[in-house]
C-alpha atoms as a PDB file:
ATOM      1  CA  UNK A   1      96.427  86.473  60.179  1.00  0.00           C
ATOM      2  CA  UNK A   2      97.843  90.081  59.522  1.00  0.00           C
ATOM      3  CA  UNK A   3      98.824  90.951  56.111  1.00  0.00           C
ATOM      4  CA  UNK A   4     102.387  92.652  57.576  1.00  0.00           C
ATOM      5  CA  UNK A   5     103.286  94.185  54.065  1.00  0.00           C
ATOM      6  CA  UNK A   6      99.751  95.638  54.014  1.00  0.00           C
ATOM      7  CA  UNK A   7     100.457  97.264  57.357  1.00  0.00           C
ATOM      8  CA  UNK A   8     103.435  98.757  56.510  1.00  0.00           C
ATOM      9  CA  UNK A   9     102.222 100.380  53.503  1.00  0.00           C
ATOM     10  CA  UNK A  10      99.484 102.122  55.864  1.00  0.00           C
ATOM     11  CA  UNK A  11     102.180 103.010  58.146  1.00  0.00           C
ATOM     12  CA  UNK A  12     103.582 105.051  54.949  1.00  0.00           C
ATOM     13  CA  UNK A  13     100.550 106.177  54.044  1.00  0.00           C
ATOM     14  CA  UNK A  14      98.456 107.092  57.232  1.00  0.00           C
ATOM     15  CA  UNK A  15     101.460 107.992  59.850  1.00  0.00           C
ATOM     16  CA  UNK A  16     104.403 109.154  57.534  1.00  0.00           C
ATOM     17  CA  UNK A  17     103.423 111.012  54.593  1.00  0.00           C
ATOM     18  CA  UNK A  18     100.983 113.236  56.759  1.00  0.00           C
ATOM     19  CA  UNK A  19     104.208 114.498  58.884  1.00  0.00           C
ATOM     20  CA  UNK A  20     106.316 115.250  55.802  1.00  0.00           C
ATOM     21  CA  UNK A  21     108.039 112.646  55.728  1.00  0.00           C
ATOM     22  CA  UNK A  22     108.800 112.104  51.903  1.00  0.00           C
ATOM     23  CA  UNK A  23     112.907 111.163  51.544  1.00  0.00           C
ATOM     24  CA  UNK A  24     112.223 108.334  48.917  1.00  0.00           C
ATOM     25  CA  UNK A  25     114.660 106.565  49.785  1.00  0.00           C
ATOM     26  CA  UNK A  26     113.762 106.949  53.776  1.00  0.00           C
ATOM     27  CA  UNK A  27     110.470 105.617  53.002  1.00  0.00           C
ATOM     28  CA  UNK A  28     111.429 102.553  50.478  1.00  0.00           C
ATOM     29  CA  UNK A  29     113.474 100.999  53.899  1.00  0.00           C
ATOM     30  CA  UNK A  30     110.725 101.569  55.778  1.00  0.00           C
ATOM     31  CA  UNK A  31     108.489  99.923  53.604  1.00  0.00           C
ATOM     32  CA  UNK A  32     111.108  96.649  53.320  1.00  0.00           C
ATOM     33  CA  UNK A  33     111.968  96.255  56.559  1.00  0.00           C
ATOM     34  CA  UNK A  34     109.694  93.962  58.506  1.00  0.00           C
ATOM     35  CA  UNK A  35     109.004  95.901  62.144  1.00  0.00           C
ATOM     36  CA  UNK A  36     107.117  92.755  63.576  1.00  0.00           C
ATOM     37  CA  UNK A  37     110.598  91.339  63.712  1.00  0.00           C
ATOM     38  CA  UNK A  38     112.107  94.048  66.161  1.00  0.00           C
ATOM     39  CA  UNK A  39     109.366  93.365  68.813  1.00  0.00           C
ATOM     40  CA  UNK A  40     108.423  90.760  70.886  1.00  0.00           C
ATOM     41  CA  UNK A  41     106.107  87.956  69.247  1.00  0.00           C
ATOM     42  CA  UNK A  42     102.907  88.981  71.312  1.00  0.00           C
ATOM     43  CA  UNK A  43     103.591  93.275  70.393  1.00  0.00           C
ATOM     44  CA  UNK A  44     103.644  91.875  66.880  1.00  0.00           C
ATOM     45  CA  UNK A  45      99.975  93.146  66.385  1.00  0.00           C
ATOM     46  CA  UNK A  46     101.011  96.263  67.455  1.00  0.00           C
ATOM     47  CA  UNK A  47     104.163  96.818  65.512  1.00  0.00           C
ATOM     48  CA  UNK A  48     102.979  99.353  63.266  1.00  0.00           C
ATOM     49  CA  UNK A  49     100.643 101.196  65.325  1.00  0.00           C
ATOM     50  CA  UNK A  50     101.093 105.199  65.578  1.00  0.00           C
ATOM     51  CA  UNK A  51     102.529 104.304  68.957  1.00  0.00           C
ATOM     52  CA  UNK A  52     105.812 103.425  70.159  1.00  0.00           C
ATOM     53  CA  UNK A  53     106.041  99.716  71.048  1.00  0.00           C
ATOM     54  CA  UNK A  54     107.362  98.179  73.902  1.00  0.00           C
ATOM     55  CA  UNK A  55     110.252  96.092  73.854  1.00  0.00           C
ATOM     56  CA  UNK A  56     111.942  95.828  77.279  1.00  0.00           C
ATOM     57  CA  UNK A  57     109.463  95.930  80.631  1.00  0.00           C
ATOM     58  CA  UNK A  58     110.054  95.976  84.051  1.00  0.00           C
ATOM     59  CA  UNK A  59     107.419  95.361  86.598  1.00  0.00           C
ATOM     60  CA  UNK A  60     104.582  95.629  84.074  1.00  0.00           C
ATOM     61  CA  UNK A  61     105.938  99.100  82.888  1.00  0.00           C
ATOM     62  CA  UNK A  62     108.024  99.388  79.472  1.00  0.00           C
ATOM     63  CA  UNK A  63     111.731 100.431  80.193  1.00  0.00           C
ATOM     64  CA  UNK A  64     112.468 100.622  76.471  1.00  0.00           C
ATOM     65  CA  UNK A  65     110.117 100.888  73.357  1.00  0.00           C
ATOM     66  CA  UNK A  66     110.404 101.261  69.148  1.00  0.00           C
ATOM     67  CA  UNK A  67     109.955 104.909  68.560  1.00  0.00           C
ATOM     68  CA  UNK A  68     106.227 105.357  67.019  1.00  0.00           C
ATOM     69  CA  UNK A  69     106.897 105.017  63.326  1.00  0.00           C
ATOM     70  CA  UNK A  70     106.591 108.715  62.068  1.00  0.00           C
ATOM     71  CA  UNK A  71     108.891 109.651  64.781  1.00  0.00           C
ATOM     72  CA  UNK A  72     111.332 107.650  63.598  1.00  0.00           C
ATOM     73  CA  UNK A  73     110.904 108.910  60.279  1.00  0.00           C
ATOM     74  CA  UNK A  74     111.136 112.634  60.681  1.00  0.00           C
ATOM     75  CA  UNK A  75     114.356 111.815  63.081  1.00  0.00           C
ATOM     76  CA  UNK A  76     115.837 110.184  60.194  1.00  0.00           C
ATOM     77  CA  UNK A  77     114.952 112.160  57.466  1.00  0.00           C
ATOM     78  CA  UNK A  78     116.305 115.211  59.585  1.00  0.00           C
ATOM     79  CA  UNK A  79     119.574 113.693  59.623  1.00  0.00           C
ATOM     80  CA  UNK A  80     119.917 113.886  55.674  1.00  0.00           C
ATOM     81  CA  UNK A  81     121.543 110.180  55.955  1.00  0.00           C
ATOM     82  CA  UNK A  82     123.764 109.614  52.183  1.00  0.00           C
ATOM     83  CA  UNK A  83     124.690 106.625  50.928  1.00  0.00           C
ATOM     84  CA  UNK A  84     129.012 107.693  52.221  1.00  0.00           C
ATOM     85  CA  UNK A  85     127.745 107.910  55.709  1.00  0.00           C
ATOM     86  CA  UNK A  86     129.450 106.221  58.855  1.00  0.00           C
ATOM     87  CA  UNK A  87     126.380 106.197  61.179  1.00  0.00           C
ATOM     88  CA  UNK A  88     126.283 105.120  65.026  1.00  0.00           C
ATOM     89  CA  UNK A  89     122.796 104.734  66.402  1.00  0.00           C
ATOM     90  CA  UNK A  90     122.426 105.108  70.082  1.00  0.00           C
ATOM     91  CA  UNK A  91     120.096 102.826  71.881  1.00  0.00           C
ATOM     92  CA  UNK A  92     119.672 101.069  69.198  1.00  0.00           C
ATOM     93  CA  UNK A  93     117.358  98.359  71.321  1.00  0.00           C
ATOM     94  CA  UNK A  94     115.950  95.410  69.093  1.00  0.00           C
ATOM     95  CA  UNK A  95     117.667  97.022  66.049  1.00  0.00           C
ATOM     96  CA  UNK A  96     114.774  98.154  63.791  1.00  0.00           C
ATOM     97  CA  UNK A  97     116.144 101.717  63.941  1.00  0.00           C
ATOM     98  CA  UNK A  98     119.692 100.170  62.656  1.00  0.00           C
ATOM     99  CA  UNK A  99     117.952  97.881  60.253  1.00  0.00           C
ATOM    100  CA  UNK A 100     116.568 100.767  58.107  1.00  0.00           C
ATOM    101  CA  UNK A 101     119.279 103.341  57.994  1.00  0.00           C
ATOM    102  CA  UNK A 102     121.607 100.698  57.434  1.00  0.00           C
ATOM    103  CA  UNK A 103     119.226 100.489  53.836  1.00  0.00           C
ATOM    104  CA  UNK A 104     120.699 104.614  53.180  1.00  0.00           C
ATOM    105  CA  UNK A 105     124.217 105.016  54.481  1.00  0.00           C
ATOM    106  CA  UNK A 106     127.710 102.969  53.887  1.00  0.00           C
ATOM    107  CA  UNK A 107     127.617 101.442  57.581  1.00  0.00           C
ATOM    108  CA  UNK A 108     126.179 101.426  60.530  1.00  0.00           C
ATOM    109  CA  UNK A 109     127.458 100.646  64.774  1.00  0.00           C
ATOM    110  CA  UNK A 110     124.227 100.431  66.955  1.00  0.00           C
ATOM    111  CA  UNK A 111     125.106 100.937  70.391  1.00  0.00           C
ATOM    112  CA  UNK A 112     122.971  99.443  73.402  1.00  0.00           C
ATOM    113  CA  UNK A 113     123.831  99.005  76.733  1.00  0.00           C
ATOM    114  CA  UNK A 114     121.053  96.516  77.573  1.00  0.00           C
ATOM    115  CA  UNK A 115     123.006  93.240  76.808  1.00  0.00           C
ATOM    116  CA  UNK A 116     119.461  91.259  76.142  1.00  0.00           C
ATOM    117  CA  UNK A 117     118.396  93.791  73.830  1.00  0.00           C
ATOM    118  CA  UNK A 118     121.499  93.724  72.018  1.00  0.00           C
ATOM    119  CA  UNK A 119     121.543  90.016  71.251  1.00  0.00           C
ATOM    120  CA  UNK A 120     117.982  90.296  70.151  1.00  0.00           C
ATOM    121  CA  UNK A 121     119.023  93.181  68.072  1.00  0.00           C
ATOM    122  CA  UNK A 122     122.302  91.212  66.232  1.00  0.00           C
ATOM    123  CA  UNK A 123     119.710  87.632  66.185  1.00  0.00           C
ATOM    124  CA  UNK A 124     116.882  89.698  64.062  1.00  0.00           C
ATOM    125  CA  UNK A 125     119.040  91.289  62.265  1.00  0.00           C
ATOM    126  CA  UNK A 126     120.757  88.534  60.926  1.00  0.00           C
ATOM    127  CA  UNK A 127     117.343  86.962  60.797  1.00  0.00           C
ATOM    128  CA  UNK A 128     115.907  89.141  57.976  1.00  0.00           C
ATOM    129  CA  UNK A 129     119.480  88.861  55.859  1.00  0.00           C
ATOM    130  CA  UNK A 130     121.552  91.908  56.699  1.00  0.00           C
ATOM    131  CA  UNK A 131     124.544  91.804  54.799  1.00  0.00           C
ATOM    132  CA  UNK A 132     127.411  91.303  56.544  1.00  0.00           C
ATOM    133  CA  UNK A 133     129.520  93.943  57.908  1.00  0.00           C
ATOM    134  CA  UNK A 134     126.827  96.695  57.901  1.00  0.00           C
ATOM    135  CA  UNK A 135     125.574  97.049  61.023  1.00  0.00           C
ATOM    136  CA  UNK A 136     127.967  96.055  63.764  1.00  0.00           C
ATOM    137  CA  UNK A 137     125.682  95.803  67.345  1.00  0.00           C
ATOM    138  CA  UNK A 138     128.204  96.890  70.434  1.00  0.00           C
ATOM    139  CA  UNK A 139     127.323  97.202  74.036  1.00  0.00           C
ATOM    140  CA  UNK A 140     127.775 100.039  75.867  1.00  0.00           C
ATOM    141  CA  UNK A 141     126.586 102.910  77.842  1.00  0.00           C
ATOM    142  CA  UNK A 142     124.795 104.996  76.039  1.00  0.00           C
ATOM    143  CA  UNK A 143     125.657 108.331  77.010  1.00  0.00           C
ATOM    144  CA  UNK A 144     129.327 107.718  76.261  1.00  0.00           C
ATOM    145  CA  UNK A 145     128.971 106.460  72.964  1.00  0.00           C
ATOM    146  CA  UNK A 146     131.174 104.602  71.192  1.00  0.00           C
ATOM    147  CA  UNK A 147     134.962 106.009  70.798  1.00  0.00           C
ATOM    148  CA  UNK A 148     136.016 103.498  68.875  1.00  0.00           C
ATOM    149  CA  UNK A 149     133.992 103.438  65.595  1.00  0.00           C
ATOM    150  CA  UNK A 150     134.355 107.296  65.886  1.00  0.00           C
ATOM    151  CA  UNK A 151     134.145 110.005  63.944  1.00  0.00           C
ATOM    152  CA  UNK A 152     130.574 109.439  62.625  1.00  0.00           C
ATOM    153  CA  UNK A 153     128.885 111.300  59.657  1.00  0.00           C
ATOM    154  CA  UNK A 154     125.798 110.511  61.487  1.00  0.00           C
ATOM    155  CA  UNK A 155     124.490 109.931  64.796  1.00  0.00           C
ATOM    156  CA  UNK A 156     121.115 108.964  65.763  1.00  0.00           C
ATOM    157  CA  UNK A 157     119.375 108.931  69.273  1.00  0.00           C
ATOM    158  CA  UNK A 158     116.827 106.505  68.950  1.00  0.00           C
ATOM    159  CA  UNK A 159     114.265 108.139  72.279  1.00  0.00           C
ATOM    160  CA  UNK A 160     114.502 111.156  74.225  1.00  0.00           C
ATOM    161  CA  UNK A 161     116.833 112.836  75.953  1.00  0.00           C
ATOM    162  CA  UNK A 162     116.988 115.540  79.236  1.00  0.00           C
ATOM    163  CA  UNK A 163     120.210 116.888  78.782  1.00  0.00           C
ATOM    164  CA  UNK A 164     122.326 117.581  75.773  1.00  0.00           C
ATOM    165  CA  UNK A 165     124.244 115.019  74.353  1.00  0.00           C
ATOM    166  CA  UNK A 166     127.836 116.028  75.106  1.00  0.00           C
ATOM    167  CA  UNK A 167     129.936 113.362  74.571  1.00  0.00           C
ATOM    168  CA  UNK A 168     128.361 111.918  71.473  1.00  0.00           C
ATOM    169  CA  UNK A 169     128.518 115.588  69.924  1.00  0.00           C
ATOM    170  CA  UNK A 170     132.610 114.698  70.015  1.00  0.00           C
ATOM    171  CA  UNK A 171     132.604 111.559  68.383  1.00  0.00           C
ATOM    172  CA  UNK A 172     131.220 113.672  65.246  1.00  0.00           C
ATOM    173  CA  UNK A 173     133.463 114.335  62.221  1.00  0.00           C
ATOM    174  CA  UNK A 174     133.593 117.733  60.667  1.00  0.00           C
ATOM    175  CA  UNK A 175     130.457 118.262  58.789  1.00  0.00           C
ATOM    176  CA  UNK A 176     128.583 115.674  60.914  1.00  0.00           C
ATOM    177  CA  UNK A 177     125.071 115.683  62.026  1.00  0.00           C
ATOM    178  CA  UNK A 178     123.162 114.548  65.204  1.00  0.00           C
ATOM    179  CA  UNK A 179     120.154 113.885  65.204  1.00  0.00           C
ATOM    180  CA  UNK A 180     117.955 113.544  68.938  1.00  0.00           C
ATOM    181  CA  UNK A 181     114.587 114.457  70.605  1.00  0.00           C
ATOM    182  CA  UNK A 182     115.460 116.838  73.251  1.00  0.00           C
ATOM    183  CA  UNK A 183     112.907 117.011  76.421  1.00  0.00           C
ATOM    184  CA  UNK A 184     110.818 114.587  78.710  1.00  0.00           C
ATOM    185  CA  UNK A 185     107.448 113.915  79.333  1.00  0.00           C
ATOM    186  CA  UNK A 186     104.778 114.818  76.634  1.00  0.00           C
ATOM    187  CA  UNK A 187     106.898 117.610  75.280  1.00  0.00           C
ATOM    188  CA  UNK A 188     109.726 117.858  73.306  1.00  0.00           C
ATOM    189  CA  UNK A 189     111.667 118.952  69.896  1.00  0.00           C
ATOM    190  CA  UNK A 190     113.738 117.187  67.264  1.00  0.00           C
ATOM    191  CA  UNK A 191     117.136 118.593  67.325  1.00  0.00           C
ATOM    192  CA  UNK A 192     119.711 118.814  64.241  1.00  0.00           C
ATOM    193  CA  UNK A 193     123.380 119.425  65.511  1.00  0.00           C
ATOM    194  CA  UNK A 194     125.698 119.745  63.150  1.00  0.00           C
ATOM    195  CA  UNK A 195     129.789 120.190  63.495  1.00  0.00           C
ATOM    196  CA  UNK A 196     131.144 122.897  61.460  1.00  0.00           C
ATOM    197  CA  UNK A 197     135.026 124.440  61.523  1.00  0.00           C
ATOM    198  CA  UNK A 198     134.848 122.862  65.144  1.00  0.00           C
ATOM    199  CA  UNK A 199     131.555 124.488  66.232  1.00  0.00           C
ATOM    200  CA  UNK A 200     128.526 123.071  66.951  1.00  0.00           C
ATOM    201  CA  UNK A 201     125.164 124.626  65.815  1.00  0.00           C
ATOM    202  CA  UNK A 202     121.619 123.681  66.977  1.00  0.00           C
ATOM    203  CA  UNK A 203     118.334 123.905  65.166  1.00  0.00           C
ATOM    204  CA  UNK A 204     114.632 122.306  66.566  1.00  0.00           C
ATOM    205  CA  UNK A 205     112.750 121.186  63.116  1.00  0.00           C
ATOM    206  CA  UNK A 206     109.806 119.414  64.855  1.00  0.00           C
ATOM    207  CA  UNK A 207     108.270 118.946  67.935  1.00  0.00           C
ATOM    208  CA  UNK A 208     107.381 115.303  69.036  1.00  0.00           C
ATOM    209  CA  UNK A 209     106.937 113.007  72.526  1.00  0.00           C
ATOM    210  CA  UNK A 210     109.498 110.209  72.986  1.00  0.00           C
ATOM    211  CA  UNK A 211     110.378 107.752  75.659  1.00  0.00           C
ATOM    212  CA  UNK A 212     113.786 108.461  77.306  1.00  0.00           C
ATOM    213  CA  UNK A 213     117.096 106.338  77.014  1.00  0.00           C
ATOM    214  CA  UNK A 214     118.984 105.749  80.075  1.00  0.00           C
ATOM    215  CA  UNK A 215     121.850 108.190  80.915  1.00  0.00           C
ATOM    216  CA  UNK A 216     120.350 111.339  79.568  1.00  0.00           C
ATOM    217  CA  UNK A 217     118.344 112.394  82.520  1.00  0.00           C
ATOM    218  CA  UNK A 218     118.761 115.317  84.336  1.00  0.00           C
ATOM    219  CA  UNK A 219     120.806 115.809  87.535  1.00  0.00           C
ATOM    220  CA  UNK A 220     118.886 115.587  90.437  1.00  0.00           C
ATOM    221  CA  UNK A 221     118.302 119.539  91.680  1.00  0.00           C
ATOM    222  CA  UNK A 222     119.158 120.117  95.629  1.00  0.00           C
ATOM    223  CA  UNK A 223     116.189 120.951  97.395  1.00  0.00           C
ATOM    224  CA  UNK A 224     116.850 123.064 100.771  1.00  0.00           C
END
């Protein structure tokens, strides 16, 4: 049987730590909450491998997966979540990602437009004792976000996205921070946009590999 608590502590140890990541408070939710209950029973084995996990497949090919753990972790951490924060996740799948920054800001709305993914999010989430009230699940697409728990402090992409995210960079309040992984394929970079006296600024902080949410790809180019 696998000792889960032991795995997450190497998942701290082995996959986060080595990346920077070192917010205390980051890694103390990632230590409590219990990944194996994000993903389904037989990727349990797998939940804390330095891999992202599938949770959604289609034709033998995942759709939608848990970011690897220490990709999680620096997209958090680059947010600088606090404990006043009004935080939307987008694509919030299973709910894992909701789960642990629920543990560091005042509230959190996961958005998911996959309607199976979102009842298993709100089911395990009420399965390992969320308090009520502080993560609301809401389905959606993802690329328009959700208007109506707007303005966020914080917003989240949980995977990778082709094109920037335009309409959730309006559902920020002033100050706010977004937080995605910009770029497809193998390649691309952690991105901190921030709203400031109406402007937004960008800044890469890391470069990582993601899988992409639906709704972010690119226009198709015309070919002659």
């Amino acid at each position: 049987m696998i000792d889960f608590a032991d795995a997450r502590r190497k998942m701290i140890d082995s996959q986060l730590r080595p990346v920077d990541v070192n917010h205390f408070d980051l890694l103390s939710a990632m230590l409590s909450v219990p990944r194996e209950r994000f993903v389904p029973a037989d990727k349990a084995s797998i939940a804390y491998a330095d891999r992202d996990v599938p949770v959604l497949e289609q034709a033998g090919r995942a759709v939608r997966s848990l970011l690897k753990p220490a990709a999680l972790g620096r997209l958090v951490q680059a947010g600088q979540p606090t404990a006043r924060d009004h935080a939307l996740v987008v694509g919030c799948a299973t709910g894992y990602s909701a789960a642990v920054l629920a543990q560091l800001v005042a509230d959190v709305v996961g958005l998911e437009e996959d309607a199976g993914l979102a009842r298993q999010a709100r089911e395990a989430l009420a399965a390992i004792g969320t308090p009520a009230g502080k993560v609301e699940v809401v389905a959606g697409p993802l690329a328009a976000g959700w208007r109506a728990g707007a303005p966020y402090d914080l917003i989240v992409v949980d995977g990778a996205i082709s094109v920037e995210p335009t309409e959730l960079l309006k559902q920020l309040k002033e100050g706010g921070r977004l937080v995605a992984i910009l770029g497809s394929g193998g390649a691309g970079n952690g991105m901190v946009y921030r709203l400031d006296r109406g402007e937004v600024s960008a800044i890469s902080v890391f470069n990582a590999a993601a899988p992409p949410l639906p709704g972010f790809e690119k226009p198709a180019a015309f070919v002659f």
